[in-house]
PDB file of N, CA and C in Angstrom:
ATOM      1  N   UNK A   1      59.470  22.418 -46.493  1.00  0.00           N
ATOM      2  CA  UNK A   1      59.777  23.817 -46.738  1.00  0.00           C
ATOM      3  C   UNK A   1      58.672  24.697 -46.156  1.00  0.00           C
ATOM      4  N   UNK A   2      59.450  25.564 -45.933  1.00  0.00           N
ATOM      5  CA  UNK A   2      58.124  27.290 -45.030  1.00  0.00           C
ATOM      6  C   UNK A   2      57.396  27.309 -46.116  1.00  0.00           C
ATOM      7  N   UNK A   3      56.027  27.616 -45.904  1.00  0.00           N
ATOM      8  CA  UNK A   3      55.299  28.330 -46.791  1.00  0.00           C
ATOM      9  C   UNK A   3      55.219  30.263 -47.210  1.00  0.00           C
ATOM     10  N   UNK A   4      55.358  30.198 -48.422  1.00  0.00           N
ATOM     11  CA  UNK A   4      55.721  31.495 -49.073  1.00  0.00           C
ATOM     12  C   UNK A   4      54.285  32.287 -48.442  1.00  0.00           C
ATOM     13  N   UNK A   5      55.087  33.464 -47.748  1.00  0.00           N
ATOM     14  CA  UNK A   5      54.346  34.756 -47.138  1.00  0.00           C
ATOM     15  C   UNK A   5      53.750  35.415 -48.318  1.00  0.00           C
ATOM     16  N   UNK A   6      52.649  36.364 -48.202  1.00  0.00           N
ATOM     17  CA  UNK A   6      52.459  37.234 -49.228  1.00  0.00           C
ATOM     18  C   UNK A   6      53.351  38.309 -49.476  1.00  0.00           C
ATOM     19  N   UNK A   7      53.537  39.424 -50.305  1.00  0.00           N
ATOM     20  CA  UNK A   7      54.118  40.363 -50.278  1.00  0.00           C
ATOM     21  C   UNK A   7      54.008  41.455 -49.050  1.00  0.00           C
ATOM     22  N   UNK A   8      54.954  41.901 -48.318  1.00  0.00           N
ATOM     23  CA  UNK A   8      54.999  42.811 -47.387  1.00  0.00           C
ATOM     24  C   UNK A   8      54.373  44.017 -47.738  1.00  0.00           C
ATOM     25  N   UNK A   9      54.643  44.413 -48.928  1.00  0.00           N
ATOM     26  CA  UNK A   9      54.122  45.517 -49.092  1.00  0.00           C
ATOM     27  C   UNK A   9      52.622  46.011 -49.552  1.00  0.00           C
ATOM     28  N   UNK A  10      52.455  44.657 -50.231  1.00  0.00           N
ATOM     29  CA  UNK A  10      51.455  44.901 -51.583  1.00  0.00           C
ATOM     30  C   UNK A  10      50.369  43.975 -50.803  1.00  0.00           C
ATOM     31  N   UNK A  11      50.509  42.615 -50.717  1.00  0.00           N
ATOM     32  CA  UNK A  11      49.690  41.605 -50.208  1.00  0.00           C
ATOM     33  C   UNK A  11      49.716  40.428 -51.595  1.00  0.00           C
ATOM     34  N   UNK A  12      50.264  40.869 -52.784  1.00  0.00           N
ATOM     35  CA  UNK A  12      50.479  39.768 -53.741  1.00  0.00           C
ATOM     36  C   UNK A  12      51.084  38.565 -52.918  1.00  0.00           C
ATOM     37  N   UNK A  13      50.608  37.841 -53.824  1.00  0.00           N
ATOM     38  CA  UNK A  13      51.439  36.336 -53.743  1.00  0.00           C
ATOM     39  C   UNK A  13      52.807  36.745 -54.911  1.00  0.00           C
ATOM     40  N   UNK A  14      54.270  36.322 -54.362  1.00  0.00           N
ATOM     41  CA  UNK A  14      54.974  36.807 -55.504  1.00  0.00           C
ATOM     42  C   UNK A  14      55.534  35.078 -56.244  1.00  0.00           C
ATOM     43  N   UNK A  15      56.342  35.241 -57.203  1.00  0.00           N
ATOM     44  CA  UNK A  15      56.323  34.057 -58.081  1.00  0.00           C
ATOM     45  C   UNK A  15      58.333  34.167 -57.537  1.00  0.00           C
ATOM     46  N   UNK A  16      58.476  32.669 -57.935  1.00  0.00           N
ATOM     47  CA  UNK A  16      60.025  32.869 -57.695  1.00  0.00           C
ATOM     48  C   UNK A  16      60.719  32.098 -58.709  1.00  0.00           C
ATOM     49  N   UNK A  17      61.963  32.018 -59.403  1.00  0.00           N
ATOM     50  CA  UNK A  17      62.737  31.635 -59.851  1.00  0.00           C
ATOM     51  C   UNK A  17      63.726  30.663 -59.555  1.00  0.00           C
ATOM     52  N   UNK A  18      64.406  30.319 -60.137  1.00  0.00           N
ATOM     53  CA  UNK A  18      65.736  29.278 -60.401  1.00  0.00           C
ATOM     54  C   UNK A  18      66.524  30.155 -61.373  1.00  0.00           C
ATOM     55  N   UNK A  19      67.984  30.084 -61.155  1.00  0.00           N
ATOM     56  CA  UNK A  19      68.768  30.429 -62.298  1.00  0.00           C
ATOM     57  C   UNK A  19      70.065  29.814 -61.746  1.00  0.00           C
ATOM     58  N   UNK A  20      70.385  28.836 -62.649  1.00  0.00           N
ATOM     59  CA  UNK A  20      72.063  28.035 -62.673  1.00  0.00           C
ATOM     60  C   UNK A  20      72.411  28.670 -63.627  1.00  0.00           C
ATOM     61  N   UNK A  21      73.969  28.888 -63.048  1.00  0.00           N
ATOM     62  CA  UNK A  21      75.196  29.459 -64.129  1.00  0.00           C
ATOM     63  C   UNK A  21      76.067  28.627 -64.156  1.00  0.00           C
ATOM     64  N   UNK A  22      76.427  28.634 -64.849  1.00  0.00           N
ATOM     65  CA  UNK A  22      77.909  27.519 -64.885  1.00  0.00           C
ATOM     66  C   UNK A  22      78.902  27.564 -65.638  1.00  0.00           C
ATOM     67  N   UNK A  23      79.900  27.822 -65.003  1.00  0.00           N
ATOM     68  CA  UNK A  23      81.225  28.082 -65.702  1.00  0.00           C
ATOM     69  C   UNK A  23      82.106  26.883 -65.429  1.00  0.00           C
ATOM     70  N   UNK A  24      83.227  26.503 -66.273  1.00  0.00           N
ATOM     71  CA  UNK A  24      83.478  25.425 -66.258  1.00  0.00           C
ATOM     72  C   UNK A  24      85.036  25.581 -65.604  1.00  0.00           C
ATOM     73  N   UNK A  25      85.102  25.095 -65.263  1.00  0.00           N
ATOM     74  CA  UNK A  25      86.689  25.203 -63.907  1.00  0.00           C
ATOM     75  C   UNK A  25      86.784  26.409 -63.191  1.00  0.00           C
ATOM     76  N   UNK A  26      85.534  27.165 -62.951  1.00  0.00           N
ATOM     77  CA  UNK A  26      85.802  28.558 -62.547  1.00  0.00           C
ATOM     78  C   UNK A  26      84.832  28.317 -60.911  1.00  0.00           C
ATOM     79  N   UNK A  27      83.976  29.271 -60.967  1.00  0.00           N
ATOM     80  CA  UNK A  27      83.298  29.670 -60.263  1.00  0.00           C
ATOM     81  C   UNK A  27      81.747  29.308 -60.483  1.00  0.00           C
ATOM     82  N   UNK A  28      80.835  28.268 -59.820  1.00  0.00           N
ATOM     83  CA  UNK A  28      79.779  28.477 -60.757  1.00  0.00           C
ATOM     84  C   UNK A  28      78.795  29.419 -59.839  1.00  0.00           C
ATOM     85  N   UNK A  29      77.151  29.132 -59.818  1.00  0.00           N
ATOM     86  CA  UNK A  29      75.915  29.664 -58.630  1.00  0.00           C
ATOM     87  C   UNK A  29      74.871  29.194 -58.890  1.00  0.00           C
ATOM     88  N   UNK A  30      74.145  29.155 -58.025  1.00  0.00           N
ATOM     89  CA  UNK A  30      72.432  29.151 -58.586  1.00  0.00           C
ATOM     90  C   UNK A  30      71.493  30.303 -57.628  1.00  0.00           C
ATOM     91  N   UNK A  31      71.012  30.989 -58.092  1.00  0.00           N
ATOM     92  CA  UNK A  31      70.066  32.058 -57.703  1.00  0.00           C
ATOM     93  C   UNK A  31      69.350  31.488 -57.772  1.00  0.00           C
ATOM     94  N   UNK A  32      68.050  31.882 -56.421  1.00  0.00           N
ATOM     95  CA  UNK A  32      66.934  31.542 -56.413  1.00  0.00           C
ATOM     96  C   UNK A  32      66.038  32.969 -56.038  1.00  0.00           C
ATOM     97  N   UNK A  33      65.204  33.359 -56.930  1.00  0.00           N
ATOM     98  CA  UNK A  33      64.665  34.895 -56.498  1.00  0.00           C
ATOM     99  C   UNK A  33      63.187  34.678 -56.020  1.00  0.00           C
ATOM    100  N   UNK A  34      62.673  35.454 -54.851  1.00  0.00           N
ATOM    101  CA  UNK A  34      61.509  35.548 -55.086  1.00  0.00           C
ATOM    102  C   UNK A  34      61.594  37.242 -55.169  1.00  0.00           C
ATOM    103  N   UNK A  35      59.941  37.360 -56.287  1.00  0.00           N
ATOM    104  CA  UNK A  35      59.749  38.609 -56.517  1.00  0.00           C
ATOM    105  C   UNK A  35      58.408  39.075 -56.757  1.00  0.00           C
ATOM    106  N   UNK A  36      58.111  39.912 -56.127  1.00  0.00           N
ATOM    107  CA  UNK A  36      56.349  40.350 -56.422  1.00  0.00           C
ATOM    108  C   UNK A  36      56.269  40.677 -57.659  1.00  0.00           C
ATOM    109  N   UNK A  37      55.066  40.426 -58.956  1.00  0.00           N
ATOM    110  CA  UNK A  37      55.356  41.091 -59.972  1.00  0.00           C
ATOM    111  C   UNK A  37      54.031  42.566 -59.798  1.00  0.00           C
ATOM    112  N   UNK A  38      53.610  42.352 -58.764  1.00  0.00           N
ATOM    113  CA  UNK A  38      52.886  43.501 -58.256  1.00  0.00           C
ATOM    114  C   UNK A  38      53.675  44.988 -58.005  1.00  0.00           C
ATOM    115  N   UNK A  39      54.291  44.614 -57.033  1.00  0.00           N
ATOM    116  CA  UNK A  39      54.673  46.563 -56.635  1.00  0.00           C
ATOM    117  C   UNK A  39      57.093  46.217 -56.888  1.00  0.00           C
ATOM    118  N   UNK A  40      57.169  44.778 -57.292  1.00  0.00           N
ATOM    119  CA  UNK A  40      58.396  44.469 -57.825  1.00  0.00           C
ATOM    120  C   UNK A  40      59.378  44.269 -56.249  1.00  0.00           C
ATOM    121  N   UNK A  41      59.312  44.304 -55.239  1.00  0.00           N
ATOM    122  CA  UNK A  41      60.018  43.753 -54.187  1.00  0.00           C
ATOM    123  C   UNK A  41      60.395  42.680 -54.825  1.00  0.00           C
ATOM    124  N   UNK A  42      61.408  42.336 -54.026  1.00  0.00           N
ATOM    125  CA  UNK A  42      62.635  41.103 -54.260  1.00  0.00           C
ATOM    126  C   UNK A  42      63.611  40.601 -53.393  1.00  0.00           C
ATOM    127  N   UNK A  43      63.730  39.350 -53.494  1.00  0.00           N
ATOM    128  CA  UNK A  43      64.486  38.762 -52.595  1.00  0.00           C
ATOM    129  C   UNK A  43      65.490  37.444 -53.288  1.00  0.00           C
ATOM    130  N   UNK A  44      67.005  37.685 -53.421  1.00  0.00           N
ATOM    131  CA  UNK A  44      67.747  36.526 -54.303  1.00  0.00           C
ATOM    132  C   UNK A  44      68.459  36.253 -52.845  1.00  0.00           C
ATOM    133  N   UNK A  45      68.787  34.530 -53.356  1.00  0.00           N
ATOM    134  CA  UNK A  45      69.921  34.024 -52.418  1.00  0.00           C
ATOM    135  C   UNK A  45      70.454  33.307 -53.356  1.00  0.00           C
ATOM    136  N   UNK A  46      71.846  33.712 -53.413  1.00  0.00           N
ATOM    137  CA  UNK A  46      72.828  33.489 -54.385  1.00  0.00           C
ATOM    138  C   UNK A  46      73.901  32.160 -53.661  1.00  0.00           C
ATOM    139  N   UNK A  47      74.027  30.664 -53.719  1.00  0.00           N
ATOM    140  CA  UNK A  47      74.864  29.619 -53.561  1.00  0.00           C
ATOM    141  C   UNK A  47      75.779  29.651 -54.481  1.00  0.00           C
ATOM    142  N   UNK A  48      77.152  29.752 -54.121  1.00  0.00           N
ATOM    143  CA  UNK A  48      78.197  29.299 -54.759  1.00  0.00           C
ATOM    144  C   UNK A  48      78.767  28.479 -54.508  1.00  0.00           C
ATOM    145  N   UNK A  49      79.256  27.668 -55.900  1.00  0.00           N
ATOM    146  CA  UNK A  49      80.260  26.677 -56.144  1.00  0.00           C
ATOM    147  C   UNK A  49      81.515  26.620 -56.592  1.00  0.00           C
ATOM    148  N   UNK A  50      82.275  25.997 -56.433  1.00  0.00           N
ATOM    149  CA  UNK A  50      83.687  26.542 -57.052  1.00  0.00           C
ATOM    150  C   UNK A  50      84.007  24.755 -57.672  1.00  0.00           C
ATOM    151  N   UNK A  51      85.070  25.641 -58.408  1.00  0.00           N
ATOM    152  CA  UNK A  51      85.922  24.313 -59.210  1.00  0.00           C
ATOM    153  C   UNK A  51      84.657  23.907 -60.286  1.00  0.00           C
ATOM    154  N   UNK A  52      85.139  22.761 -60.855  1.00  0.00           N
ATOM    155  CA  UNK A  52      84.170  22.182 -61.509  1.00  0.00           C
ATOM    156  C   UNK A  52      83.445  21.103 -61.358  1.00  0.00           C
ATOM    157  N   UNK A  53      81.959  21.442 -60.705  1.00  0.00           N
ATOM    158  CA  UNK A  53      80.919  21.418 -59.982  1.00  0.00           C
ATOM    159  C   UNK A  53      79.695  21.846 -60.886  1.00  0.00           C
ATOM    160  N   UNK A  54      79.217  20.155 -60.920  1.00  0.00           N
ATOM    161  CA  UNK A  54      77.756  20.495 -61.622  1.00  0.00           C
ATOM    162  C   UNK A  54      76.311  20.382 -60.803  1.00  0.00           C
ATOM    163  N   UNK A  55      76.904  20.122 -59.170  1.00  0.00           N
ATOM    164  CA  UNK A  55      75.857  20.038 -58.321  1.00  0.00           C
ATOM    165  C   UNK A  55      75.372  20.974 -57.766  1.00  0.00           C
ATOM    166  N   UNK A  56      73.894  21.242 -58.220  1.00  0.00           N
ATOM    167  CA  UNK A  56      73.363  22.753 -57.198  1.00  0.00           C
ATOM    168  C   UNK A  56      72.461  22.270 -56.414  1.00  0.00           C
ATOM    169  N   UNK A  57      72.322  22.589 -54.994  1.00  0.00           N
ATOM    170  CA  UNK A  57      71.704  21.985 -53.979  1.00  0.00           C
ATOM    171  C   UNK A  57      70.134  23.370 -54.291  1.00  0.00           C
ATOM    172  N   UNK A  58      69.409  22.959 -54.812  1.00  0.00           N
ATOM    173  CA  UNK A  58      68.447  24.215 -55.466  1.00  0.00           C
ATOM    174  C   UNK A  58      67.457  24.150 -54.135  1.00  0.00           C
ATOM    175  N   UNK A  59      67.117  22.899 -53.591  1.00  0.00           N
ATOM    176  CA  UNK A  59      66.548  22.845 -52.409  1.00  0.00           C
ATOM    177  C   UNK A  59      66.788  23.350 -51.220  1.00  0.00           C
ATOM    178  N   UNK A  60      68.375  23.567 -51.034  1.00  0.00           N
ATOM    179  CA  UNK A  60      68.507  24.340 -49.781  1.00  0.00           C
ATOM    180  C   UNK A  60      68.630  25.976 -50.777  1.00  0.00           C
ATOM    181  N   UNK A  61      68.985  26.634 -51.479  1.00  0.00           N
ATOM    182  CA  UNK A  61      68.600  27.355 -52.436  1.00  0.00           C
ATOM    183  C   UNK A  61      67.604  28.349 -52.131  1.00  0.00           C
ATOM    184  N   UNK A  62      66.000  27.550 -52.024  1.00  0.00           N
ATOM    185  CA  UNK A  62      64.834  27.875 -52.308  1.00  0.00           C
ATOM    186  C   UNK A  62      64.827  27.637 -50.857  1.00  0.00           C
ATOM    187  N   UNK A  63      64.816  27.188 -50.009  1.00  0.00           N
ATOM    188  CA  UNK A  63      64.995  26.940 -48.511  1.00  0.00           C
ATOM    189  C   UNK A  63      64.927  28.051 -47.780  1.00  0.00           C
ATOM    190  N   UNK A  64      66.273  28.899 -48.149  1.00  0.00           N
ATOM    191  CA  UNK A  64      66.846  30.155 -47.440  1.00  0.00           C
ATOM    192  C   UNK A  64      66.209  31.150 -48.287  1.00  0.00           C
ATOM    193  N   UNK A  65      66.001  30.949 -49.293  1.00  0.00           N
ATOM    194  CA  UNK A  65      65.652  32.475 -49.973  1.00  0.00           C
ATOM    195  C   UNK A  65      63.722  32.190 -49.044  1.00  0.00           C
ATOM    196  N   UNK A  66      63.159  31.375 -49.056  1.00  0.00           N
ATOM    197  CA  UNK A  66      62.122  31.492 -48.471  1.00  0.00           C
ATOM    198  C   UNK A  66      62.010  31.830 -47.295  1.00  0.00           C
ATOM    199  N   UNK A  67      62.805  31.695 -46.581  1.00  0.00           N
ATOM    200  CA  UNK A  67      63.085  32.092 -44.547  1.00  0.00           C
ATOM    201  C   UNK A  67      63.192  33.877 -45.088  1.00  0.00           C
ATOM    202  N   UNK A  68      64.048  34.179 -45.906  1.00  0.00           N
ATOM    203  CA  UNK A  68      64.301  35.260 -45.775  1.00  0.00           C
ATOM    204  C   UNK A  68      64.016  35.857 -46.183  1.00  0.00           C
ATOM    205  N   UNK A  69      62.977  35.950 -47.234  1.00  0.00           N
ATOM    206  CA  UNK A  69      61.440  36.592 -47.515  1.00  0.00           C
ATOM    207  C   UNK A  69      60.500  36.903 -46.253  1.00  0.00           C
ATOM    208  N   UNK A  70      60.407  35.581 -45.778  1.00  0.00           N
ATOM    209  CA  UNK A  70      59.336  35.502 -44.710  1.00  0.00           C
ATOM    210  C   UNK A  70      59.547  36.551 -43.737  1.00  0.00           C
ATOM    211  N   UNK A  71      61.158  36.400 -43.114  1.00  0.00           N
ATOM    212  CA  UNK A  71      61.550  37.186 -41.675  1.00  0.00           C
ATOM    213  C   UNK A  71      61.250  38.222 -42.032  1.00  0.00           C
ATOM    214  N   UNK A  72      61.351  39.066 -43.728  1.00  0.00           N
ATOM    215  CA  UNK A  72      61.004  40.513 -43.788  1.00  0.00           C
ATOM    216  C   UNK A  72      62.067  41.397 -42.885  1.00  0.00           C
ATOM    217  N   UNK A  73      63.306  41.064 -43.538  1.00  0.00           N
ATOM    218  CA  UNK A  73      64.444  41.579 -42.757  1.00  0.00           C
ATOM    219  C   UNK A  73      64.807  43.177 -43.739  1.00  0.00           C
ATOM    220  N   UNK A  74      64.475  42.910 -45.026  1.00  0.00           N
ATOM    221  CA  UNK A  74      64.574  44.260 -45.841  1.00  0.00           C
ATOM    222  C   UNK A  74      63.649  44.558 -46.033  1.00  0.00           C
ATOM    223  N   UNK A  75      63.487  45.948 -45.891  1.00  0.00           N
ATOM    224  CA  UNK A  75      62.141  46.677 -46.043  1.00  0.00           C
ATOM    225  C   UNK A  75      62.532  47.314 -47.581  1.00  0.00           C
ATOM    226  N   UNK A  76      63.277  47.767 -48.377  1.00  0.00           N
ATOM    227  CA  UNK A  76      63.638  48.395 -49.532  1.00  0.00           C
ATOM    228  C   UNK A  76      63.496  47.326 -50.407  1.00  0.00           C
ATOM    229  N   UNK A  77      62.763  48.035 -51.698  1.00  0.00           N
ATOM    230  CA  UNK A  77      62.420  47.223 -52.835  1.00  0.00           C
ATOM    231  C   UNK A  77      63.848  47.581 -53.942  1.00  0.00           C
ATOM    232  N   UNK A  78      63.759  46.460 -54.416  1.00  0.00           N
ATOM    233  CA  UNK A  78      65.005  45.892 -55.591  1.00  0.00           C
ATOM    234  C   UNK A  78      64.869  45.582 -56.438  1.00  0.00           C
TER     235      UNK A  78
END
């Protein structure tokens, strides 16, 4: 995996998350956020699953939400 950039704005190191949802014959996800707790920038990449599916690939997850921190493609904080 890329190594996590500092914050664009601030220069923090930001901390990131996991969050599985799971609904059962529906729709499920797993969010993976990174977020400065300095000046609050943010970055989620949201994987969905469908049907009933208890597998979350959290590694590719944390994968993409890290590329796309890094590229610094949004400049607006969230």
């Amino acid at each position: 995996m890329e190594e996590l950039k500092p914050c664009p704005f601030c220069g923090h190191i930001p901390e990131t998350k996991v969050e599985v949802t799971y609904y059962g014959g529906g729709e499920s996800h797993i969010d993976f956020s990174i977020r400065c707790t300095e000046c609050g920038t943010s970055k989620t990449i949201r994987l969905k699953e469908r049907g009933d599916c208890r597998f979350f690939d959290v590694d590719r997850a944390e994968s993409e939400a890290v590329a796309a921190w890094n590229r610094r493609e949004e400049d607006g904080r969230t």
